[in-house]
PDB file of N, CA and C in Angstrom:
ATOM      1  N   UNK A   1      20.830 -16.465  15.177  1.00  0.00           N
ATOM      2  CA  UNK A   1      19.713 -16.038  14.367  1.00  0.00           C
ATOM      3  C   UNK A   1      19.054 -14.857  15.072  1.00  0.00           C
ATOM      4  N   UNK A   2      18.952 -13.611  14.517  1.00  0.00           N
ATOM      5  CA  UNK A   2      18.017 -12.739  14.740  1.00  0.00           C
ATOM      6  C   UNK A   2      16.666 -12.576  14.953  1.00  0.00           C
ATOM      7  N   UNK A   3      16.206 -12.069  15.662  1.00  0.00           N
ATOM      8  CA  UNK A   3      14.645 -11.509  15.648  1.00  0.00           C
ATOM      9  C   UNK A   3      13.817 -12.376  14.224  1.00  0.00           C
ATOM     10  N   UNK A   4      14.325 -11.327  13.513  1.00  0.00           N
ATOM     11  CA  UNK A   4      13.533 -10.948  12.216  1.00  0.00           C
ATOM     12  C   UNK A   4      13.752 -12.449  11.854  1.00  0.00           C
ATOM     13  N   UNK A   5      14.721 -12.744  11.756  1.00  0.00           N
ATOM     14  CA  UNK A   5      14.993 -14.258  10.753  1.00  0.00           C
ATOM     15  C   UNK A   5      13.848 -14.909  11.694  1.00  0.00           C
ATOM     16  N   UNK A   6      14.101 -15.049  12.657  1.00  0.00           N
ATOM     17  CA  UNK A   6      12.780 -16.310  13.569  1.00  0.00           C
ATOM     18  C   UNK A   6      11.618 -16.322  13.236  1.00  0.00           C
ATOM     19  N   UNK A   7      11.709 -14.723  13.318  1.00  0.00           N
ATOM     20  CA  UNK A   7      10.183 -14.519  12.868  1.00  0.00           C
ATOM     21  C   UNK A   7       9.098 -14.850  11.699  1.00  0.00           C
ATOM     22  N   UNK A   8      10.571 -14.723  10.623  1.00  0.00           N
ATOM     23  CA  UNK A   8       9.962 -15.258   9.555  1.00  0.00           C
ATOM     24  C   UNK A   8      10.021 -16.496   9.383  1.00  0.00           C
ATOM     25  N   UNK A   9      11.084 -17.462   9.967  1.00  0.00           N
ATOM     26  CA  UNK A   9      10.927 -19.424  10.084  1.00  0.00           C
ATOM     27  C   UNK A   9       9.535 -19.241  10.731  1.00  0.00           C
ATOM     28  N   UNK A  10       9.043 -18.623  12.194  1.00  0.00           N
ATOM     29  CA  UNK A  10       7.858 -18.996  12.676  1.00  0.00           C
ATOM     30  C   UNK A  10       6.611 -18.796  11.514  1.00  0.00           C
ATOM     31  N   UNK A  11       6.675 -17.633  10.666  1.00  0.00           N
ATOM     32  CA  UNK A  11       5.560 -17.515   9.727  1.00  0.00           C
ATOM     33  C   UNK A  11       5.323 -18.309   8.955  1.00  0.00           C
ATOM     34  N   UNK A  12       6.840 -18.961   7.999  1.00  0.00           N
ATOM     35  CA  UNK A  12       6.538 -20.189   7.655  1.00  0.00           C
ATOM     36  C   UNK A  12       5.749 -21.223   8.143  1.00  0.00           C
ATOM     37  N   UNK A  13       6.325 -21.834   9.473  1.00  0.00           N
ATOM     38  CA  UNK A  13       6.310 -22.955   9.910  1.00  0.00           C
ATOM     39  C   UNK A  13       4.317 -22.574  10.250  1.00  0.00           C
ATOM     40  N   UNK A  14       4.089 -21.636  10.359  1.00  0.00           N
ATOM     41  CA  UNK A  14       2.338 -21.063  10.600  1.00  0.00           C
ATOM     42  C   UNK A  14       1.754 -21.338   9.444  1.00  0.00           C
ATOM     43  N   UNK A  15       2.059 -20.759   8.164  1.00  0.00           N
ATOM     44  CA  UNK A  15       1.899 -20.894   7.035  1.00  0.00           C
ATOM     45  C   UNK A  15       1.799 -22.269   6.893  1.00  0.00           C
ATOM     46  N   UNK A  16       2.586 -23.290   6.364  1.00  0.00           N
ATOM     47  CA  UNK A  16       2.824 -24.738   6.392  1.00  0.00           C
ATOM     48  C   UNK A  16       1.674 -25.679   7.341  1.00  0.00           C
ATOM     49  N   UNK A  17       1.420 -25.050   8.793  1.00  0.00           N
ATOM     50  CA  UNK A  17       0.754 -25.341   9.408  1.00  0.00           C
ATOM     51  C   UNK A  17      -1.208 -25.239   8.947  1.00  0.00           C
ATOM     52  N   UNK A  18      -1.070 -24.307   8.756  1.00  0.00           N
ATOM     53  CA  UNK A  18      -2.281 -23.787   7.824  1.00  0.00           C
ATOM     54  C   UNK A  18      -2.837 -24.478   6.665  1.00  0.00           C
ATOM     55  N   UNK A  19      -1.700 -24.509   6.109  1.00  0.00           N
ATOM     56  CA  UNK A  19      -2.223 -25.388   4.173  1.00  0.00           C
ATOM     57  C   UNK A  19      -2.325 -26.911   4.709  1.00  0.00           C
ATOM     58  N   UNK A  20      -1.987 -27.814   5.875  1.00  0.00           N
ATOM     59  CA  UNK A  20      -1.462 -28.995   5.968  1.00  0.00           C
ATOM     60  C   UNK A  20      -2.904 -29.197   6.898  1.00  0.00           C
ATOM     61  N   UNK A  21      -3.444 -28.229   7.809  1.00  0.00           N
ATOM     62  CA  UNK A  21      -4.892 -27.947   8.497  1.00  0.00           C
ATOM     63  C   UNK A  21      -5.867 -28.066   7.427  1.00  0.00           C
ATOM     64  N   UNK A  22      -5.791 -27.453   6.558  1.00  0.00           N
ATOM     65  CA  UNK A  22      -6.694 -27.343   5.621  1.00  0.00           C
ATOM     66  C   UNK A  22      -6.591 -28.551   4.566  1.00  0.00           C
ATOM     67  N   UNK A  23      -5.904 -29.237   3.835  1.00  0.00           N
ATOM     68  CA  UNK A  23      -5.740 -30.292   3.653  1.00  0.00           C
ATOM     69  C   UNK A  23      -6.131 -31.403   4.200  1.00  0.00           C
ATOM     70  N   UNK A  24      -6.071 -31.946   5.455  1.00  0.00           N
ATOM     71  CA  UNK A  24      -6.924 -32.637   6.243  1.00  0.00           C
ATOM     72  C   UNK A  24      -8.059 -32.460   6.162  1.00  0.00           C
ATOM     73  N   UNK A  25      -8.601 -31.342   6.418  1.00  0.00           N
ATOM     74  CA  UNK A  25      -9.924 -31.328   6.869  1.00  0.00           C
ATOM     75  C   UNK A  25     -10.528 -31.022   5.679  1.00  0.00           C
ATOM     76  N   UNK A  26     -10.104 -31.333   4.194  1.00  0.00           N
ATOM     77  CA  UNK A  26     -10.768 -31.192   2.774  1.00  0.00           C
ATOM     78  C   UNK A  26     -10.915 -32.696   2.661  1.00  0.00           C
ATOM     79  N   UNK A  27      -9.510 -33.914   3.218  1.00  0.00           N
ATOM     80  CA  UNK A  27      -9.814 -34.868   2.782  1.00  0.00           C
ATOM     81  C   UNK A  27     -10.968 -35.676   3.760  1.00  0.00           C
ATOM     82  N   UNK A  28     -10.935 -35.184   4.868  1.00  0.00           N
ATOM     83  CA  UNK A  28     -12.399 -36.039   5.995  1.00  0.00           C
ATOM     84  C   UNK A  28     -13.641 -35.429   5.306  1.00  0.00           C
ATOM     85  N   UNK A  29     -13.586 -34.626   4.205  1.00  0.00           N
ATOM     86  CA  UNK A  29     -15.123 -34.478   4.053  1.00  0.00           C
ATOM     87  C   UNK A  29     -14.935 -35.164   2.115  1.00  0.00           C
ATOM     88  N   UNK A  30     -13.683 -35.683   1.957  1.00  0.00           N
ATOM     89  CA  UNK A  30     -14.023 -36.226   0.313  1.00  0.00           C
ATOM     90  C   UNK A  30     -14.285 -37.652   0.976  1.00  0.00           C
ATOM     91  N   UNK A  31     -15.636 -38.119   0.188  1.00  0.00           N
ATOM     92  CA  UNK A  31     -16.269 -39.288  -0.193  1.00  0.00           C
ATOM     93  C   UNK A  31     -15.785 -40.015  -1.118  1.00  0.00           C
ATOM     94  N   UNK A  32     -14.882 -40.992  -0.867  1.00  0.00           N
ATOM     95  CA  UNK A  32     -14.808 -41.600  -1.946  1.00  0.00           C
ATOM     96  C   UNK A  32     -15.964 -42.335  -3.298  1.00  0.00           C
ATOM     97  N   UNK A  33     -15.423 -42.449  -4.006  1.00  0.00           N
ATOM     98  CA  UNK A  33     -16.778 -42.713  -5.029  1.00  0.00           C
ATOM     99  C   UNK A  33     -16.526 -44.618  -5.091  1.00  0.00           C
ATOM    100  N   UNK A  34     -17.712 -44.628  -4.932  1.00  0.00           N
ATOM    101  CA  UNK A  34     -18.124 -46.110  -4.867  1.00  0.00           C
ATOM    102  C   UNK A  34     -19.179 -46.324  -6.204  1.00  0.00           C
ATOM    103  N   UNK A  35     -18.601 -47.429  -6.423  1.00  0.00           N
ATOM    104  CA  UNK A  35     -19.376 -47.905  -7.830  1.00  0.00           C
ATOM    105  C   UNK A  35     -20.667 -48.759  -7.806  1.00  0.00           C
ATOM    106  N   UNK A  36     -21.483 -48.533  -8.144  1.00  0.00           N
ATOM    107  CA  UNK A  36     -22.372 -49.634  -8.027  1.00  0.00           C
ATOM    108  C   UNK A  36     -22.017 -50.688  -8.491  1.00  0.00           C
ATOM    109  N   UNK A  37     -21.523 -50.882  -9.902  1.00  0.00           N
ATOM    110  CA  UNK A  37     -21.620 -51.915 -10.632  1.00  0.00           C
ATOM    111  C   UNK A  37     -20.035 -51.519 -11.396  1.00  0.00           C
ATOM    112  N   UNK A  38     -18.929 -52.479 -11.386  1.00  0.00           N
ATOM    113  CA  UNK A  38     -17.895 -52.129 -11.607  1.00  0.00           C
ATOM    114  C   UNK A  38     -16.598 -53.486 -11.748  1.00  0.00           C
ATOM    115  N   UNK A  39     -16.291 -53.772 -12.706  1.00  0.00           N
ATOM    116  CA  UNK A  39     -15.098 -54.438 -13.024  1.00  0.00           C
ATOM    117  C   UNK A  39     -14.104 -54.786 -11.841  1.00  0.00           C
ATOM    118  N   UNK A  40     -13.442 -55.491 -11.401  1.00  0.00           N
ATOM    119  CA  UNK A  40     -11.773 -55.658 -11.223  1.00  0.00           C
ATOM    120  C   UNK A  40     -11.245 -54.727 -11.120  1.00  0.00           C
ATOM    121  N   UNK A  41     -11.102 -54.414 -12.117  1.00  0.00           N
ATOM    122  CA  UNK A  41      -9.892 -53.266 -12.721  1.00  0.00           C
ATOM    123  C   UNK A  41     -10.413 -51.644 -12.258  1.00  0.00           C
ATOM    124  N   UNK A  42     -11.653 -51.583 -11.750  1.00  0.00           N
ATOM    125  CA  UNK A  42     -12.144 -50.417 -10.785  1.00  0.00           C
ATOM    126  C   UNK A  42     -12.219 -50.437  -9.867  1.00  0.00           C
ATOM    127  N   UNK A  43     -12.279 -52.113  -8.882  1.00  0.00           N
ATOM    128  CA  UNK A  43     -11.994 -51.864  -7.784  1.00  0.00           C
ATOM    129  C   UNK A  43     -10.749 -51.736  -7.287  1.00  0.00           C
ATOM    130  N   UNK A  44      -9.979 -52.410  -7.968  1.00  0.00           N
ATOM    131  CA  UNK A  44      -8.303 -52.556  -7.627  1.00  0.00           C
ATOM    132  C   UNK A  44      -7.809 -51.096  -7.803  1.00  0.00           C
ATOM    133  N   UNK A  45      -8.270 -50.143  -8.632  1.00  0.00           N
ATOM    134  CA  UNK A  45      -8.057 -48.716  -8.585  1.00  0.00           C
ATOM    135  C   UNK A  45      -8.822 -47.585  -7.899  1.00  0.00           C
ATOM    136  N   UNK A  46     -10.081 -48.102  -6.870  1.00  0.00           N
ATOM    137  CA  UNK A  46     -10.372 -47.631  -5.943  1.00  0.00           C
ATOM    138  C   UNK A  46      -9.992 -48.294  -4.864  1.00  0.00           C
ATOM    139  N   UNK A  47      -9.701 -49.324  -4.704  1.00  0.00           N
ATOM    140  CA  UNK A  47      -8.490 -49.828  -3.551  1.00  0.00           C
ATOM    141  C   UNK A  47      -7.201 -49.050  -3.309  1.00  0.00           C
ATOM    142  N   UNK A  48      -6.556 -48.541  -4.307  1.00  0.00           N
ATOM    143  CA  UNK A  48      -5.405 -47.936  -4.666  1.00  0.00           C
ATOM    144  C   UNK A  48      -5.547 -46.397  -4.259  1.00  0.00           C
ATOM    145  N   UNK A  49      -6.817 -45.998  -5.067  1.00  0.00           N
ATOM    146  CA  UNK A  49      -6.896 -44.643  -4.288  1.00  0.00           C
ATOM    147  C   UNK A  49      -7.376 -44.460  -2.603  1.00  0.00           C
ATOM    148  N   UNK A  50      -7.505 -45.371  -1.956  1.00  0.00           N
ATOM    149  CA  UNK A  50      -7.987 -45.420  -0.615  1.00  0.00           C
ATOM    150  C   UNK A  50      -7.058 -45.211  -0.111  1.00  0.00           C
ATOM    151  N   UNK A  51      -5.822 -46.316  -0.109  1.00  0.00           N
ATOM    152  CA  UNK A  51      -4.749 -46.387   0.407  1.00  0.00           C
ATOM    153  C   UNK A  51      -3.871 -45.314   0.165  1.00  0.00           C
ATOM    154  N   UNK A  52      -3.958 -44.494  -0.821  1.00  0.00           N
ATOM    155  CA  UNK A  52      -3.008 -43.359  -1.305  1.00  0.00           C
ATOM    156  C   UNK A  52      -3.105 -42.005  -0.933  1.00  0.00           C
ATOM    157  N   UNK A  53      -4.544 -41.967  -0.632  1.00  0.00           N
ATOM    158  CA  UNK A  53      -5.455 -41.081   0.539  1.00  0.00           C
ATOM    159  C   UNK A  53      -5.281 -41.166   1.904  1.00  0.00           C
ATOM    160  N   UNK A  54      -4.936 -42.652   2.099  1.00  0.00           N
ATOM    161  CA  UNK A  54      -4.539 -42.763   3.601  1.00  0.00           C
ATOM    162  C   UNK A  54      -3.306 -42.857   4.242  1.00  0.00           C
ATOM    163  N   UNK A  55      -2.631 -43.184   2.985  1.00  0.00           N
ATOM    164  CA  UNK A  55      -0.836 -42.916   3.670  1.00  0.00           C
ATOM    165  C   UNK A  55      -0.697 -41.432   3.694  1.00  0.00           C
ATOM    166  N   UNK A  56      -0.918 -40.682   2.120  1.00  0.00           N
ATOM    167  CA  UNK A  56      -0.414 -39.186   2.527  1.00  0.00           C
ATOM    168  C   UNK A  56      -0.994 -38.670   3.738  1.00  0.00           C
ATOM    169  N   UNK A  57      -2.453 -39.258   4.069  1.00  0.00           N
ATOM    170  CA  UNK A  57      -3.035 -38.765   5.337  1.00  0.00           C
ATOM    171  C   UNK A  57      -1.699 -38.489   6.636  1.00  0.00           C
ATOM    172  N   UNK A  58      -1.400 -39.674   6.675  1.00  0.00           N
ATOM    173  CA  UNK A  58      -0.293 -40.309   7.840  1.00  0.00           C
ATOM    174  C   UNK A  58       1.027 -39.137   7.571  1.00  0.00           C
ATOM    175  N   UNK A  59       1.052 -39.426   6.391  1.00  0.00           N
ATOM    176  CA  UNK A  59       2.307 -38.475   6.231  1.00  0.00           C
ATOM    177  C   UNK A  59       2.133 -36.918   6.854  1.00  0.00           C
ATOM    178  N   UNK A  60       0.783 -36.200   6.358  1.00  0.00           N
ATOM    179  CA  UNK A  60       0.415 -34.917   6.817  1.00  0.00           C
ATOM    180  C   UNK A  60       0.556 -34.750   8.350  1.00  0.00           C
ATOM    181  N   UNK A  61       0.277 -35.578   8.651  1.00  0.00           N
ATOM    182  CA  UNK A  61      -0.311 -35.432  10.071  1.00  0.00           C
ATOM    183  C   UNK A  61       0.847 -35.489  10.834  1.00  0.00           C
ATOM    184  N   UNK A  62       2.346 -36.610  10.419  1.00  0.00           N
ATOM    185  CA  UNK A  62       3.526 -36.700  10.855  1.00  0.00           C
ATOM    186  C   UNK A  62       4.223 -35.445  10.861  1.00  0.00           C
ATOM    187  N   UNK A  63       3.515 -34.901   9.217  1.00  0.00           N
ATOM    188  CA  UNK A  63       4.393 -33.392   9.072  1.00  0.00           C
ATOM    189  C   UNK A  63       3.968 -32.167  10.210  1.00  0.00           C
ATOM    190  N   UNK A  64       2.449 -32.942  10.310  1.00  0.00           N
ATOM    191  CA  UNK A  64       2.169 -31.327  11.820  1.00  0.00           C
ATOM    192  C   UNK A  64       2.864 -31.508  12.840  1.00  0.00           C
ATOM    193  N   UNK A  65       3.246 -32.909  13.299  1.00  0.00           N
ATOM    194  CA  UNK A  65       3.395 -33.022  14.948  1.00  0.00           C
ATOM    195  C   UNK A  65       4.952 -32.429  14.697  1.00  0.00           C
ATOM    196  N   UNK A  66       5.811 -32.348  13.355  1.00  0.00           N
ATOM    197  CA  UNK A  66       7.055 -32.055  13.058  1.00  0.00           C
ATOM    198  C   UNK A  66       6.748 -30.472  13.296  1.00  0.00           C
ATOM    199  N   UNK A  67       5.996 -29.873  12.581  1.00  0.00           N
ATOM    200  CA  UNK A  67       5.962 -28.705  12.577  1.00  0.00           C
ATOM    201  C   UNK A  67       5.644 -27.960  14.134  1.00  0.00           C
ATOM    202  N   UNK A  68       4.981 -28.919  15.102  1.00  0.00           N
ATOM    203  CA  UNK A  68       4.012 -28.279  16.225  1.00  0.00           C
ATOM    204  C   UNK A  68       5.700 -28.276  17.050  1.00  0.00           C
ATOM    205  N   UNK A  69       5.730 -29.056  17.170  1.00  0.00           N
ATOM    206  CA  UNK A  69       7.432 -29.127  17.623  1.00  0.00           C
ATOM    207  C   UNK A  69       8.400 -27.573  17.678  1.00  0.00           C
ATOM    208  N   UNK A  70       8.039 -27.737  16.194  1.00  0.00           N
ATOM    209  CA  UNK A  70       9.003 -26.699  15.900  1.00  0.00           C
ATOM    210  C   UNK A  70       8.708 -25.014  16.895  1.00  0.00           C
ATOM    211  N   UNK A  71       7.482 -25.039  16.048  1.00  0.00           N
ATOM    212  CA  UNK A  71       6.843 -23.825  16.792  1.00  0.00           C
ATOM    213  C   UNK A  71       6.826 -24.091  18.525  1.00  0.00           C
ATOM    214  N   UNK A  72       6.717 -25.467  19.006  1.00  0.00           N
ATOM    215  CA  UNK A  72       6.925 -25.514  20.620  1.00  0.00           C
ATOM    216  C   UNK A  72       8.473 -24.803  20.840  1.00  0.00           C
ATOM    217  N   UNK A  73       9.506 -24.994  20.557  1.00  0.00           N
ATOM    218  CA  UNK A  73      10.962 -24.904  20.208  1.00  0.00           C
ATOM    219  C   UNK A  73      11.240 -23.625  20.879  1.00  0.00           C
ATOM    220  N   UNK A  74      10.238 -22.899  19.383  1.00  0.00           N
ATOM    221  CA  UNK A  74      10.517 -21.213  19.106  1.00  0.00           C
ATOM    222  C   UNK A  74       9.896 -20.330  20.994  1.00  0.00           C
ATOM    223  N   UNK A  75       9.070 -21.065  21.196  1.00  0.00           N
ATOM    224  CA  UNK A  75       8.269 -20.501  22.178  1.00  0.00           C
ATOM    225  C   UNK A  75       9.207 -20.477  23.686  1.00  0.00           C
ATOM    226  N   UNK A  76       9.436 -21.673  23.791  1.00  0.00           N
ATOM    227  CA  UNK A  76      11.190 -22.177  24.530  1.00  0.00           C
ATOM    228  C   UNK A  76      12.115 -21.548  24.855  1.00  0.00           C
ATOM    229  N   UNK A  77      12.374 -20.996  23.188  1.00  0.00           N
ATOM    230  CA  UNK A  77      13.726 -20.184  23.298  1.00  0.00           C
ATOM    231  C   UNK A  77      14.832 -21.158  22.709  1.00  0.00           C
ATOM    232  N   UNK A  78      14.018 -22.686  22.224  1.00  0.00           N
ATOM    233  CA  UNK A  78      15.286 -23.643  21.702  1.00  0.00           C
ATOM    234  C   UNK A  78      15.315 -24.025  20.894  1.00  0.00           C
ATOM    235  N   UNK A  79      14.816 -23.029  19.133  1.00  0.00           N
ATOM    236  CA  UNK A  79      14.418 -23.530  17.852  1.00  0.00           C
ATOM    237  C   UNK A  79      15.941 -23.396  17.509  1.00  0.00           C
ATOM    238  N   UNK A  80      16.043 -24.015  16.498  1.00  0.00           N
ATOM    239  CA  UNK A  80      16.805 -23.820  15.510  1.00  0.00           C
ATOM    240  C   UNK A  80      18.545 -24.091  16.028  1.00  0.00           C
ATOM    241  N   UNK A  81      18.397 -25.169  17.636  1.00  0.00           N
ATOM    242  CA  UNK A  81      19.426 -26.257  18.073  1.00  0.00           C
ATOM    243  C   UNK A  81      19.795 -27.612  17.337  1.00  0.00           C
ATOM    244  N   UNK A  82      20.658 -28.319  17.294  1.00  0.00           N
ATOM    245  CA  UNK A  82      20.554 -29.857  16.252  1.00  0.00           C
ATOM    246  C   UNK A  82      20.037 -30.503  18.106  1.00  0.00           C
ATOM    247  N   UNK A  83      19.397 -31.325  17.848  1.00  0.00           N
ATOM    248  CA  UNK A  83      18.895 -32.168  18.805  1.00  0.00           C
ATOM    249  C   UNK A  83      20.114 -33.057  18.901  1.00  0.00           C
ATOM    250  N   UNK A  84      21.134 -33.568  18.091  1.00  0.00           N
ATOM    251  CA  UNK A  84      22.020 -34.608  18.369  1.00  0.00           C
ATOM    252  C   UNK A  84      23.369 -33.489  19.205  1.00  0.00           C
ATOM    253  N   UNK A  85      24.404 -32.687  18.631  1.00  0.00           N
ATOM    254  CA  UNK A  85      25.163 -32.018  18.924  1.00  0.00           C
ATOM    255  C   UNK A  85      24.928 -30.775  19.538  1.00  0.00           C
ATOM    256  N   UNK A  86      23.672 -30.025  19.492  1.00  0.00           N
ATOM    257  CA  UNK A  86      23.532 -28.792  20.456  1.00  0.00           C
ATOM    258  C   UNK A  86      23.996 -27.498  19.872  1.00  0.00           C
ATOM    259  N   UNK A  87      24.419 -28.016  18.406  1.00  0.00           N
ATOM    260  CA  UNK A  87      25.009 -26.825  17.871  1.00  0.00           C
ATOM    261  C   UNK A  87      23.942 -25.818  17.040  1.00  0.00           C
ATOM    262  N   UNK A  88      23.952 -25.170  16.419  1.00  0.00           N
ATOM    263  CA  UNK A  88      22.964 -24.550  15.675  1.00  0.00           C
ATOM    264  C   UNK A  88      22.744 -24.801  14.683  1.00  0.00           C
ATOM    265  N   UNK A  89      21.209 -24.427  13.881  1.00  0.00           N
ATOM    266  CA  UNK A  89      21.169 -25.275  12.525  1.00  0.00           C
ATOM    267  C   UNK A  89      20.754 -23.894  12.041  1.00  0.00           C
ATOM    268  N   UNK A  90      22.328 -23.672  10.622  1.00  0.00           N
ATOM    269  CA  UNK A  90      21.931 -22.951   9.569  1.00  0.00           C
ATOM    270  C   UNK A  90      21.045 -22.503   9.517  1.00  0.00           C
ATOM    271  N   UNK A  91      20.559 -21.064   9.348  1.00  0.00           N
ATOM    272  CA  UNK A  91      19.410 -20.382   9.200  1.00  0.00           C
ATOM    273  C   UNK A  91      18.867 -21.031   7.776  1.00  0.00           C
ATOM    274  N   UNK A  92      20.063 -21.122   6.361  1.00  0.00           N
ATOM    275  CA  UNK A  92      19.736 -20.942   5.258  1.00  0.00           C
ATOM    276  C   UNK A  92      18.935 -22.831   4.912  1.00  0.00           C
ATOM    277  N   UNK A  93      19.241 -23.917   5.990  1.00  0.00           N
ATOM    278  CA  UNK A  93      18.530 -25.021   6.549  1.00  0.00           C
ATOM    279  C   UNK A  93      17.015 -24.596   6.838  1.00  0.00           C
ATOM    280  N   UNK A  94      17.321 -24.083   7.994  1.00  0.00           N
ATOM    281  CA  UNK A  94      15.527 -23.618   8.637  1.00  0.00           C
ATOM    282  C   UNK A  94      14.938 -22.914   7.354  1.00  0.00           C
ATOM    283  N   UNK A  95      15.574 -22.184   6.795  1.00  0.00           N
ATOM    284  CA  UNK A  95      14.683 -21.728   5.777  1.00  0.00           C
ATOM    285  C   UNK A  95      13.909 -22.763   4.531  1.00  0.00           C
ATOM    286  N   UNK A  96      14.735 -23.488   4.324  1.00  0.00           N
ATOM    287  CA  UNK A  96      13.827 -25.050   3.173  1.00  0.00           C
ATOM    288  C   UNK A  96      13.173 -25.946   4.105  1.00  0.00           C
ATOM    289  N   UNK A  97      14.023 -26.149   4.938  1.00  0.00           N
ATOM    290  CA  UNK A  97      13.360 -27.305   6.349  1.00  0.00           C
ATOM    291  C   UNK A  97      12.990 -26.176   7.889  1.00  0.00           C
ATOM    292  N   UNK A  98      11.791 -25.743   8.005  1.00  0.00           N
ATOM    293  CA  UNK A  98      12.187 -25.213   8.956  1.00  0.00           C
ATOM    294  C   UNK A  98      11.641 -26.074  10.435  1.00  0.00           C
ATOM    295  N   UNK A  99      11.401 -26.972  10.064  1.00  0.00           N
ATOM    296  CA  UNK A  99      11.174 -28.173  10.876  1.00  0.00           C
ATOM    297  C   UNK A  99      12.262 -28.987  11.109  1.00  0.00           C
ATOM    298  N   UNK A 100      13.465 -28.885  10.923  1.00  0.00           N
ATOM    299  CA  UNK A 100      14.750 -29.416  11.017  1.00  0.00           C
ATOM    300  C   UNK A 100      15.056 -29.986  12.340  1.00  0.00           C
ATOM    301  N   UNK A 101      15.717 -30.957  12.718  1.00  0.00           N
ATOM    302  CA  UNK A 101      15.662 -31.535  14.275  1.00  0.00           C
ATOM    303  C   UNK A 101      17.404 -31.404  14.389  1.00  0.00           C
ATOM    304  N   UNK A 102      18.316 -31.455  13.236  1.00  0.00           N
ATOM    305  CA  UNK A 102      19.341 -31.606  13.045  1.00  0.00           C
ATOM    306  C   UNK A 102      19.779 -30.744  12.123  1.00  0.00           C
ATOM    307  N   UNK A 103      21.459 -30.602  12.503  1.00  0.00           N
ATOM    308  CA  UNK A 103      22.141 -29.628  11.949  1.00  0.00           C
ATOM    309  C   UNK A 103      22.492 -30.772  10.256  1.00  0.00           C
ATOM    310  N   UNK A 104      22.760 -29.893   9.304  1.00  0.00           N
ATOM    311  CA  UNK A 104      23.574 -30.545   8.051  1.00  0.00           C
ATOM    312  C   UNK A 104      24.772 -31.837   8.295  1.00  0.00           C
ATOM    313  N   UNK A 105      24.952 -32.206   9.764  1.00  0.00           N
ATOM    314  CA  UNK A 105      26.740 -32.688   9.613  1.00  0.00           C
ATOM    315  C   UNK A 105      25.849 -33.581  10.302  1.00  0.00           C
ATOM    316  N   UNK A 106      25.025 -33.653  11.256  1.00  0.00           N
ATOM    317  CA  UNK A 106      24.297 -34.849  12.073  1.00  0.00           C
ATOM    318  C   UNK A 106      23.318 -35.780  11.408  1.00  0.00           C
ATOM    319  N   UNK A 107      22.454 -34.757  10.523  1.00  0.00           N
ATOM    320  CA  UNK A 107      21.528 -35.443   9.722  1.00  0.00           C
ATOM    321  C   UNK A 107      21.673 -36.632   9.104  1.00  0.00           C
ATOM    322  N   UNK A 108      22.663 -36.807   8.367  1.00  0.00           N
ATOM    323  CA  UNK A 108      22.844 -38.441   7.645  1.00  0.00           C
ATOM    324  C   UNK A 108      22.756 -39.393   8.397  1.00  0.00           C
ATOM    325  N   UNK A 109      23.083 -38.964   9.891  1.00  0.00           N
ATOM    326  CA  UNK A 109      23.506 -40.417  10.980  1.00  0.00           C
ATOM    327  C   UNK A 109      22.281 -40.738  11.165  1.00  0.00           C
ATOM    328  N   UNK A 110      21.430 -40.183  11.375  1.00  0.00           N
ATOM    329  CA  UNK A 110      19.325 -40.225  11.129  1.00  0.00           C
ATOM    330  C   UNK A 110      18.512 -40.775   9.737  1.00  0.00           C
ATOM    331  N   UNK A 111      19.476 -40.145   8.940  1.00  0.00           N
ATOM    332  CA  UNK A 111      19.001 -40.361   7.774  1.00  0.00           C
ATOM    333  C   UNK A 111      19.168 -42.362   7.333  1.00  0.00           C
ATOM    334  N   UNK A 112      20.012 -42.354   7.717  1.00  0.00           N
ATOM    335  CA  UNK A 112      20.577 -44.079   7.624  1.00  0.00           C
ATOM    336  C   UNK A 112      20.198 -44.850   8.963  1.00  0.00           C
ATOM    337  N   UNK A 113      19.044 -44.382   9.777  1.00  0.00           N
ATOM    338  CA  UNK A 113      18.820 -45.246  10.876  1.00  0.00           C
ATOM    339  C   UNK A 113      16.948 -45.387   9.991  1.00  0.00           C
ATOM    340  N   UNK A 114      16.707 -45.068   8.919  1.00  0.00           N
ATOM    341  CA  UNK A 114      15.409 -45.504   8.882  1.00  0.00           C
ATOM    342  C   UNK A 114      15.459 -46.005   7.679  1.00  0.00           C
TER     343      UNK A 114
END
């Protein structure tokens, strides 16, 4: 991979980093709405939205430490290696995933351990 190509996975992976920063820190300041006076069937759907708020939370936050990685990598000198085989991962990979830990041929063996 070239210069230029890195450069632009790193802008991504900055970019991505950015909207996923900002996302967080929109949902620590939403209040959920609490009802005074309210049915079953409103709390069980503000139960629902709590929890749905708090997994994607988990998820975001999994996606930064993926992304912080990445950008640690680039800084290295060791982005865009498969962590299992050592071989290189497809630029045209880094470009949809550029958080990728694995090449296309390793990935499934990961993919079926969770």
């Amino acid at each position: 991979m070239n210069s230029k190509e890195l450069n632009e996975l790193k802008k991504i992976l900055l970019t991505k980093k950015e909207e996923l920063m900002r996302i967080v820190s929109n949902k620590k300041h939403i209040e959920l709405r609490e009802s005074d006076v309210g049915d079953e069937v409103d709390t069980a759907g503000d139960s629902e939205e709590r929890e749905l708020i708090f997994g994607l939370t988990d998820n975001e936050k999994n996606m930064l430490v993926h992304i912080e990685t990445a950008l640690k990598k680039i800084d290295m000198g060791k982005y865009g290696v498969c962590e299992s085989c050592s071989e290189k991962i497809a630029y045209e990979r880094l470009k949809v995933m550029p958080f990728a830990r694995y090449c296309m041929k390793c990935q499934p063996k990961f993919d079926k351990k969770k």
